[in-house]
C-alpha atoms as a PDB file:
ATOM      1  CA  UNK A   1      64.212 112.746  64.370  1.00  0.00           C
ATOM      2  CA  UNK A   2      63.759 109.501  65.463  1.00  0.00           C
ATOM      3  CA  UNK A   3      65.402 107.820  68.805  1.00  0.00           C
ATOM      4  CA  UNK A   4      68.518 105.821  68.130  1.00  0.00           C
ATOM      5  CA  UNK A   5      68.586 102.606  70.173  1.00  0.00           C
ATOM      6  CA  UNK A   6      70.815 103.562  73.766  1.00  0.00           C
ATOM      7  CA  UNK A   7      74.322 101.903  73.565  1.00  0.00           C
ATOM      8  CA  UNK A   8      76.122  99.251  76.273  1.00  0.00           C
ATOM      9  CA  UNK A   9      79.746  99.308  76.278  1.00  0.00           C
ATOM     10  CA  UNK A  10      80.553  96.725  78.494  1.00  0.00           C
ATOM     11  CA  UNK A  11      83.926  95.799  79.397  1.00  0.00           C
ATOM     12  CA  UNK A  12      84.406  92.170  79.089  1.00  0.00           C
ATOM     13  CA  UNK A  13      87.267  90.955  81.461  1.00  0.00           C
ATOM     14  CA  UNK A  14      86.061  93.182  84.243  1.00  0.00           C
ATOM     15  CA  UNK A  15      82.849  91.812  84.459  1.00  0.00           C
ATOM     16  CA  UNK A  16      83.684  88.078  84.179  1.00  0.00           C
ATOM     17  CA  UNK A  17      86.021  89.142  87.105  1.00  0.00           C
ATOM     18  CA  UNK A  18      83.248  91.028  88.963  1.00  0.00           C
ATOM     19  CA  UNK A  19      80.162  88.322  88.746  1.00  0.00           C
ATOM     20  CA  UNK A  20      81.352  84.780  91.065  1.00  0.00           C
ATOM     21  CA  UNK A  21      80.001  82.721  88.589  1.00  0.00           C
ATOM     22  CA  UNK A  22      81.686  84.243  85.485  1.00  0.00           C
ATOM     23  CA  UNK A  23      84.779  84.452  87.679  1.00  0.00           C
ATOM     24  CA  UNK A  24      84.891  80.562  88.906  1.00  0.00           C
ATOM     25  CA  UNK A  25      83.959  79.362  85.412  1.00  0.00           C
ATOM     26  CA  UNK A  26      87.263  81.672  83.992  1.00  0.00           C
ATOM     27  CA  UNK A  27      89.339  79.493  85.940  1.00  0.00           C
ATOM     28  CA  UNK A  28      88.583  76.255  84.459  1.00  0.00           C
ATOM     29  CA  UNK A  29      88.339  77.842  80.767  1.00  0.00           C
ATOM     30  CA  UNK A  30      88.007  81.870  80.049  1.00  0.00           C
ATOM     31  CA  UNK A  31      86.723  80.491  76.622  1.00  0.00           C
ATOM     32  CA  UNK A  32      83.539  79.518  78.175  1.00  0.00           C
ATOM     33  CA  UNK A  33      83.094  82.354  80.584  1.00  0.00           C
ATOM     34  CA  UNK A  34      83.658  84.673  77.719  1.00  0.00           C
ATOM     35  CA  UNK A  35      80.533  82.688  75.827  1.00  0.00           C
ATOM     36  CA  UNK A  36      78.103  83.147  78.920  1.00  0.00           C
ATOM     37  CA  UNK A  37      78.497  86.198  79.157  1.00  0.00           C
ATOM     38  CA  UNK A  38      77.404  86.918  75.844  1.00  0.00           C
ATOM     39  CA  UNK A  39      74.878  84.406  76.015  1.00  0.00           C
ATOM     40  CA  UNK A  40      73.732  86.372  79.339  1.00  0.00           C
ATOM     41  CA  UNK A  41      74.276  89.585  77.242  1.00  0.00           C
ATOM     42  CA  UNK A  42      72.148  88.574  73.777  1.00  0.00           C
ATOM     43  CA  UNK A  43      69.253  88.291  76.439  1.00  0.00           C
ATOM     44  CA  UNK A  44      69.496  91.249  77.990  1.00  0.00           C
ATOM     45  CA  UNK A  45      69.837  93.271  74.419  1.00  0.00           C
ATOM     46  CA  UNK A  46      67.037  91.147  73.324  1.00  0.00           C
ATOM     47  CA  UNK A  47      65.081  92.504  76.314  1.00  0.00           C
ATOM     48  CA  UNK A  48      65.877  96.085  76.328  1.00  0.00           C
ATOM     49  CA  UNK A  49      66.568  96.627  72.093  1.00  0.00           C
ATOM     50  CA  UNK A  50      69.863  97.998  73.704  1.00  0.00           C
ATOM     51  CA  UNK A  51      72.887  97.755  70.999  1.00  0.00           C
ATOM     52  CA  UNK A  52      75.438  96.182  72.997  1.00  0.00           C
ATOM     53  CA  UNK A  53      79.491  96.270  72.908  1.00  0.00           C
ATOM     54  CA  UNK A  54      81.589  93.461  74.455  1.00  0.00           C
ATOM     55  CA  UNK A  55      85.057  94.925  74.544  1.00  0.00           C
ATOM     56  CA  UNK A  56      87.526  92.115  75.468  1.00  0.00           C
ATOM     57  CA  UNK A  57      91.424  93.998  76.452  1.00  0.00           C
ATOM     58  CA  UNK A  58      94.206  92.053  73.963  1.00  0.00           C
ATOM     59  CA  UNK A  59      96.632  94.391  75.219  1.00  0.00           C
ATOM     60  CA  UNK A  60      99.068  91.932  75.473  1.00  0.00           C
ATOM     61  CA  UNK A  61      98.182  90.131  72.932  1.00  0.00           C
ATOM     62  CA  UNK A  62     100.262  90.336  69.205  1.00  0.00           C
ATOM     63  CA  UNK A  63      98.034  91.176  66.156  1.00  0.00           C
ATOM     64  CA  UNK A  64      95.294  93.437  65.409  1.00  0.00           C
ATOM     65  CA  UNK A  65      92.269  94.829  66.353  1.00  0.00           C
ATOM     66  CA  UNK A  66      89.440  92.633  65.761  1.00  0.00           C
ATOM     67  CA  UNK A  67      85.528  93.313  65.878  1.00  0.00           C
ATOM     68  CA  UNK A  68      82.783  90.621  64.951  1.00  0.00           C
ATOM     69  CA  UNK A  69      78.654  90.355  65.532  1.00  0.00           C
ATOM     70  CA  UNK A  70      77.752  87.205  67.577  1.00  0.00           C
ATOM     71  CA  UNK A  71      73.869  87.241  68.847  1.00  0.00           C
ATOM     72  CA  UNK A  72      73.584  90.971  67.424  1.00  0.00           C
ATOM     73  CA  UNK A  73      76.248  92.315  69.928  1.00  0.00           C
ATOM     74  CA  UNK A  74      78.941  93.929  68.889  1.00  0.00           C
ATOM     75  CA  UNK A  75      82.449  91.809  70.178  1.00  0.00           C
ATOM     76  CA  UNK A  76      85.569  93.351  70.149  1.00  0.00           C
ATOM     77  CA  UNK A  77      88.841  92.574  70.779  1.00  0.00           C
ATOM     78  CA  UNK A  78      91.426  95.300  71.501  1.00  0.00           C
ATOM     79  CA  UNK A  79      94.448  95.965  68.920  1.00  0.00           C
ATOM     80  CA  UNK A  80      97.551  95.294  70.471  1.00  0.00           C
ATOM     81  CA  UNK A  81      98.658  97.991  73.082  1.00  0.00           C
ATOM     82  CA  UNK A  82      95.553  99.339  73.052  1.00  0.00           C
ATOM     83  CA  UNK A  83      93.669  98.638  76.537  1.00  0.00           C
ATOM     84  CA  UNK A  84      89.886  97.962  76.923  1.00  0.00           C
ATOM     85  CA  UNK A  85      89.266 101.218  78.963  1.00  0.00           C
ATOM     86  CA  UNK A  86      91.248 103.103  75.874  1.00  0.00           C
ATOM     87  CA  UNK A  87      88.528 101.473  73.527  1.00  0.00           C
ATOM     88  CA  UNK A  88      86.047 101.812  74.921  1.00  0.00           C
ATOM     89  CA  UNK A  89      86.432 105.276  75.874  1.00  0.00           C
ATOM     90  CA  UNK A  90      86.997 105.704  71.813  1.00  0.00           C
ATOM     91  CA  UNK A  91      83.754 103.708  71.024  1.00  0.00           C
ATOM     92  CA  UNK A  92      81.692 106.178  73.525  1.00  0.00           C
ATOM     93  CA  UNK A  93      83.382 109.526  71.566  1.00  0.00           C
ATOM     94  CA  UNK A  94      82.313 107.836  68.364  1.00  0.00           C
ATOM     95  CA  UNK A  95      78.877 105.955  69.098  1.00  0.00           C
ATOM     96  CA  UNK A  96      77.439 109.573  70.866  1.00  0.00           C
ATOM     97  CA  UNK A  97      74.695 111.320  69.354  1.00  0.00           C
ATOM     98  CA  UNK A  98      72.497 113.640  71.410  1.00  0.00           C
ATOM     99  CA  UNK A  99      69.083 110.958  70.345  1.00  0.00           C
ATOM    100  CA  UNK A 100      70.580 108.116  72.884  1.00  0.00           C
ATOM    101  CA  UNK A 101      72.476 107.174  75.857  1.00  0.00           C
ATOM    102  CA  UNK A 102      75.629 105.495  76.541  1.00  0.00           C
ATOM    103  CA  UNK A 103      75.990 103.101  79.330  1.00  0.00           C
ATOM    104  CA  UNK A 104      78.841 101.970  80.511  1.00  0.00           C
ATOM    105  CA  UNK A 105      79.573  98.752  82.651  1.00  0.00           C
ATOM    106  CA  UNK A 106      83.111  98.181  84.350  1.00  0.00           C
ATOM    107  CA  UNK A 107      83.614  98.195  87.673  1.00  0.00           C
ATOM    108  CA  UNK A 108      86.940 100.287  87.401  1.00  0.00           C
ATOM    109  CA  UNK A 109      86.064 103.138  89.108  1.00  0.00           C
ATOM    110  CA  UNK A 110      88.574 105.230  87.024  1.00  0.00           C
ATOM    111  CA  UNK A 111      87.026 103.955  83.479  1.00  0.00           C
ATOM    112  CA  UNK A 112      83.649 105.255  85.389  1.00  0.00           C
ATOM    113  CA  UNK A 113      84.928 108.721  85.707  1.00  0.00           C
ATOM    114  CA  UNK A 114      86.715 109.139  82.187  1.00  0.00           C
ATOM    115  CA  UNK A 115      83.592 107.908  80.482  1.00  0.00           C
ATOM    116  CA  UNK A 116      81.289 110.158  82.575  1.00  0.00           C
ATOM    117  CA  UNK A 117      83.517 112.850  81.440  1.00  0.00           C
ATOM    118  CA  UNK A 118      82.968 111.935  77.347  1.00  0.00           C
ATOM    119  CA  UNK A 119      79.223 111.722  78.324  1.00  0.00           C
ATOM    120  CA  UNK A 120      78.339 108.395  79.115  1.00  0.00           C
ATOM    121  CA  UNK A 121      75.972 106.959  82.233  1.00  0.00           C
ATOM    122  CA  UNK A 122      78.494 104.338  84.313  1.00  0.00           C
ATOM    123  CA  UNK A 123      76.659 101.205  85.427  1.00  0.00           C
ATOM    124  CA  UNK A 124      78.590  98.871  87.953  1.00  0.00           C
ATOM    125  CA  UNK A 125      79.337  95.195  87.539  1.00  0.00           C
ATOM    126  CA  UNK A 126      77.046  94.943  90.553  1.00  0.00           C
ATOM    127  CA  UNK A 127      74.083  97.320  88.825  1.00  0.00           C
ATOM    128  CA  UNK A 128      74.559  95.319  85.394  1.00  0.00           C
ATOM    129  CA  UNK A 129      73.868  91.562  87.101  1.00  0.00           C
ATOM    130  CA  UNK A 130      71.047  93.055  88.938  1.00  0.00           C
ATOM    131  CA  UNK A 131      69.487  94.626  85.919  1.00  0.00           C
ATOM    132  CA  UNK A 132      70.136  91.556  84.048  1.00  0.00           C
ATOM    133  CA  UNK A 133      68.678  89.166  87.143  1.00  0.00           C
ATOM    134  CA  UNK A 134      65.696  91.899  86.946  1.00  0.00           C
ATOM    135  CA  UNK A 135      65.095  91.145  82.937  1.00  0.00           C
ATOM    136  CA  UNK A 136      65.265  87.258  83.171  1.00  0.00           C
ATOM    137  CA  UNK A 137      62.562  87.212  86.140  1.00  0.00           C
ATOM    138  CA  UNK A 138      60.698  89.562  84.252  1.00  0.00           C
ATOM    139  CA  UNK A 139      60.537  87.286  80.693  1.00  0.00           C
ATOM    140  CA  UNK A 140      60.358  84.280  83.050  1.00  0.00           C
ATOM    141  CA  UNK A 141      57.016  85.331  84.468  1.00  0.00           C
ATOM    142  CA  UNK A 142      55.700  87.025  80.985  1.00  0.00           C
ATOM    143  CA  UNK A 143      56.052  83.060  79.477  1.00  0.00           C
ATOM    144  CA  UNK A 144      54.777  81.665  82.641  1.00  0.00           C
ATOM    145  CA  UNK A 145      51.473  84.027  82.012  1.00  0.00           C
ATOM    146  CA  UNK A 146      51.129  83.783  78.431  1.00  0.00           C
ATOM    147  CA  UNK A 147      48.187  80.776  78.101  1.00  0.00           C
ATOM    148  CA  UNK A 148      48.453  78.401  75.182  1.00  0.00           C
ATOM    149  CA  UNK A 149      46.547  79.104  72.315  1.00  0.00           C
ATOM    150  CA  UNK A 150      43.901  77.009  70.748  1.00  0.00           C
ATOM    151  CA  UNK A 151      45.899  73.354  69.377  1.00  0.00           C
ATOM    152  CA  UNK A 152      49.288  74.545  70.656  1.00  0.00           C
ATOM    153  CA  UNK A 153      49.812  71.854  72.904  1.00  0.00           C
ATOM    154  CA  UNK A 154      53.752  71.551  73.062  1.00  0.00           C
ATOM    155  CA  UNK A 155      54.044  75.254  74.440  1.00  0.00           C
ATOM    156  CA  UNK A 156      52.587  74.537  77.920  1.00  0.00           C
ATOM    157  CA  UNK A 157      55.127  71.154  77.911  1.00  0.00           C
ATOM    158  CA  UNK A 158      58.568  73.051  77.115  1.00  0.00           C
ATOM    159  CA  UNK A 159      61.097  74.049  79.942  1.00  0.00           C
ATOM    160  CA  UNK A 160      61.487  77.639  80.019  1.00  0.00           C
ATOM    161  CA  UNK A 161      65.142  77.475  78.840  1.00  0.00           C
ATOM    162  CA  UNK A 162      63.464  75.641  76.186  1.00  0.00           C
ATOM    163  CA  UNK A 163      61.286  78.538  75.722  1.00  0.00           C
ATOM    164  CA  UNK A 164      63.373  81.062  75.828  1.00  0.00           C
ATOM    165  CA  UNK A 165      65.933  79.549  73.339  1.00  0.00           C
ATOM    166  CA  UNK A 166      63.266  78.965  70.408  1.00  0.00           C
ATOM    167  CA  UNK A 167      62.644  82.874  71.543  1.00  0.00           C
ATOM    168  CA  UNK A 168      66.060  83.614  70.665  1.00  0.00           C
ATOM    169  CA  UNK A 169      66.098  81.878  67.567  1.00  0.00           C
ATOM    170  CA  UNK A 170      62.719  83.368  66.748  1.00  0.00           C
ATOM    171  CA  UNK A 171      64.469  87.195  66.944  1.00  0.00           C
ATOM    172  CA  UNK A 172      67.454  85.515  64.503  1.00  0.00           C
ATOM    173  CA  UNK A 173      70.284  85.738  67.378  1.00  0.00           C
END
């Protein structure tokens, strides 16, 4: 039987609340926050082939529950009175199969517990930015080594955000 990729359930709101920089940026416009994160995200499931969940609590919000790909992660928004932790404690009962692990990232100790119960590995707000800090060092210093080949002469001039954009775009996200 072959490995299924592991799974990220990450739960949106409480980590743009958690990281300072997601959290000062949600002041001025959530909109935006809610896009780096992803963007921060796309990388990291780019780096680690991890299928990734953003759930995003609409529990106040009228309407129903919404779910859309953006980068190749999985973005959902809750159906009304339904609360992230509810979700994604629903997602981790349904996504479980004994060929992969569940992560999943909140800092709400609580959420923690009740998915360890159903199975899942927690990973902290804190443990997620370090892993993710970890991964962009990591691809930094794998473009930084890789030597131009032959007539490719515009490689060695790009920025590495350059760089690593064309590398998203190159894996279709």
């Amino acid at each position: 039987m072959t490995r299924q990729p592991d799974v990220l359930l990450v739960d949106g709101y409480n980590i743009i609340g958690a990281w300072p920089e997601l959290e000062r940026l949600k002041e001025t416009n959530l909109e935006e926050a809610r896009e780096k994160l992803l963007d921060l995200l796309a990388d990291y499931q780019g780096y680690t082939g991890m299928q990734v969940y953003v759930v995003f609590d609409a529990y106040q919000v009228a309407g129903s529950r919404s779910a859309y790909k953006q980068y190749k992660i999985t973005v959902v928004f809750t159906k009304e009175k339904e609360t992230a932790d509810e979700c994604i404690e629903r997602l981790a009962g349904e996504l479980r199969k004994r060929s992969r692990s569940i992560y999943v990232a909140t800092s709400d100790s609580v959420e923690q517990h009740v998915a360890f119960g159903k199975g899942a590995l927690r990973l902290s707000a804190r443990e997620l930015k370090l892993e993710l800090d970890q991964n962009r060092q990591q691809i930094a210093r794998s473009l930084r080594e890789e030597k131009p080949r032959g007539r490719n002469s515009i490689d060695g001039n790009l920025s590495l955000e350059a760089r690593m954009k064309l590398e998203r775009m190159r894996r279709g996200e």
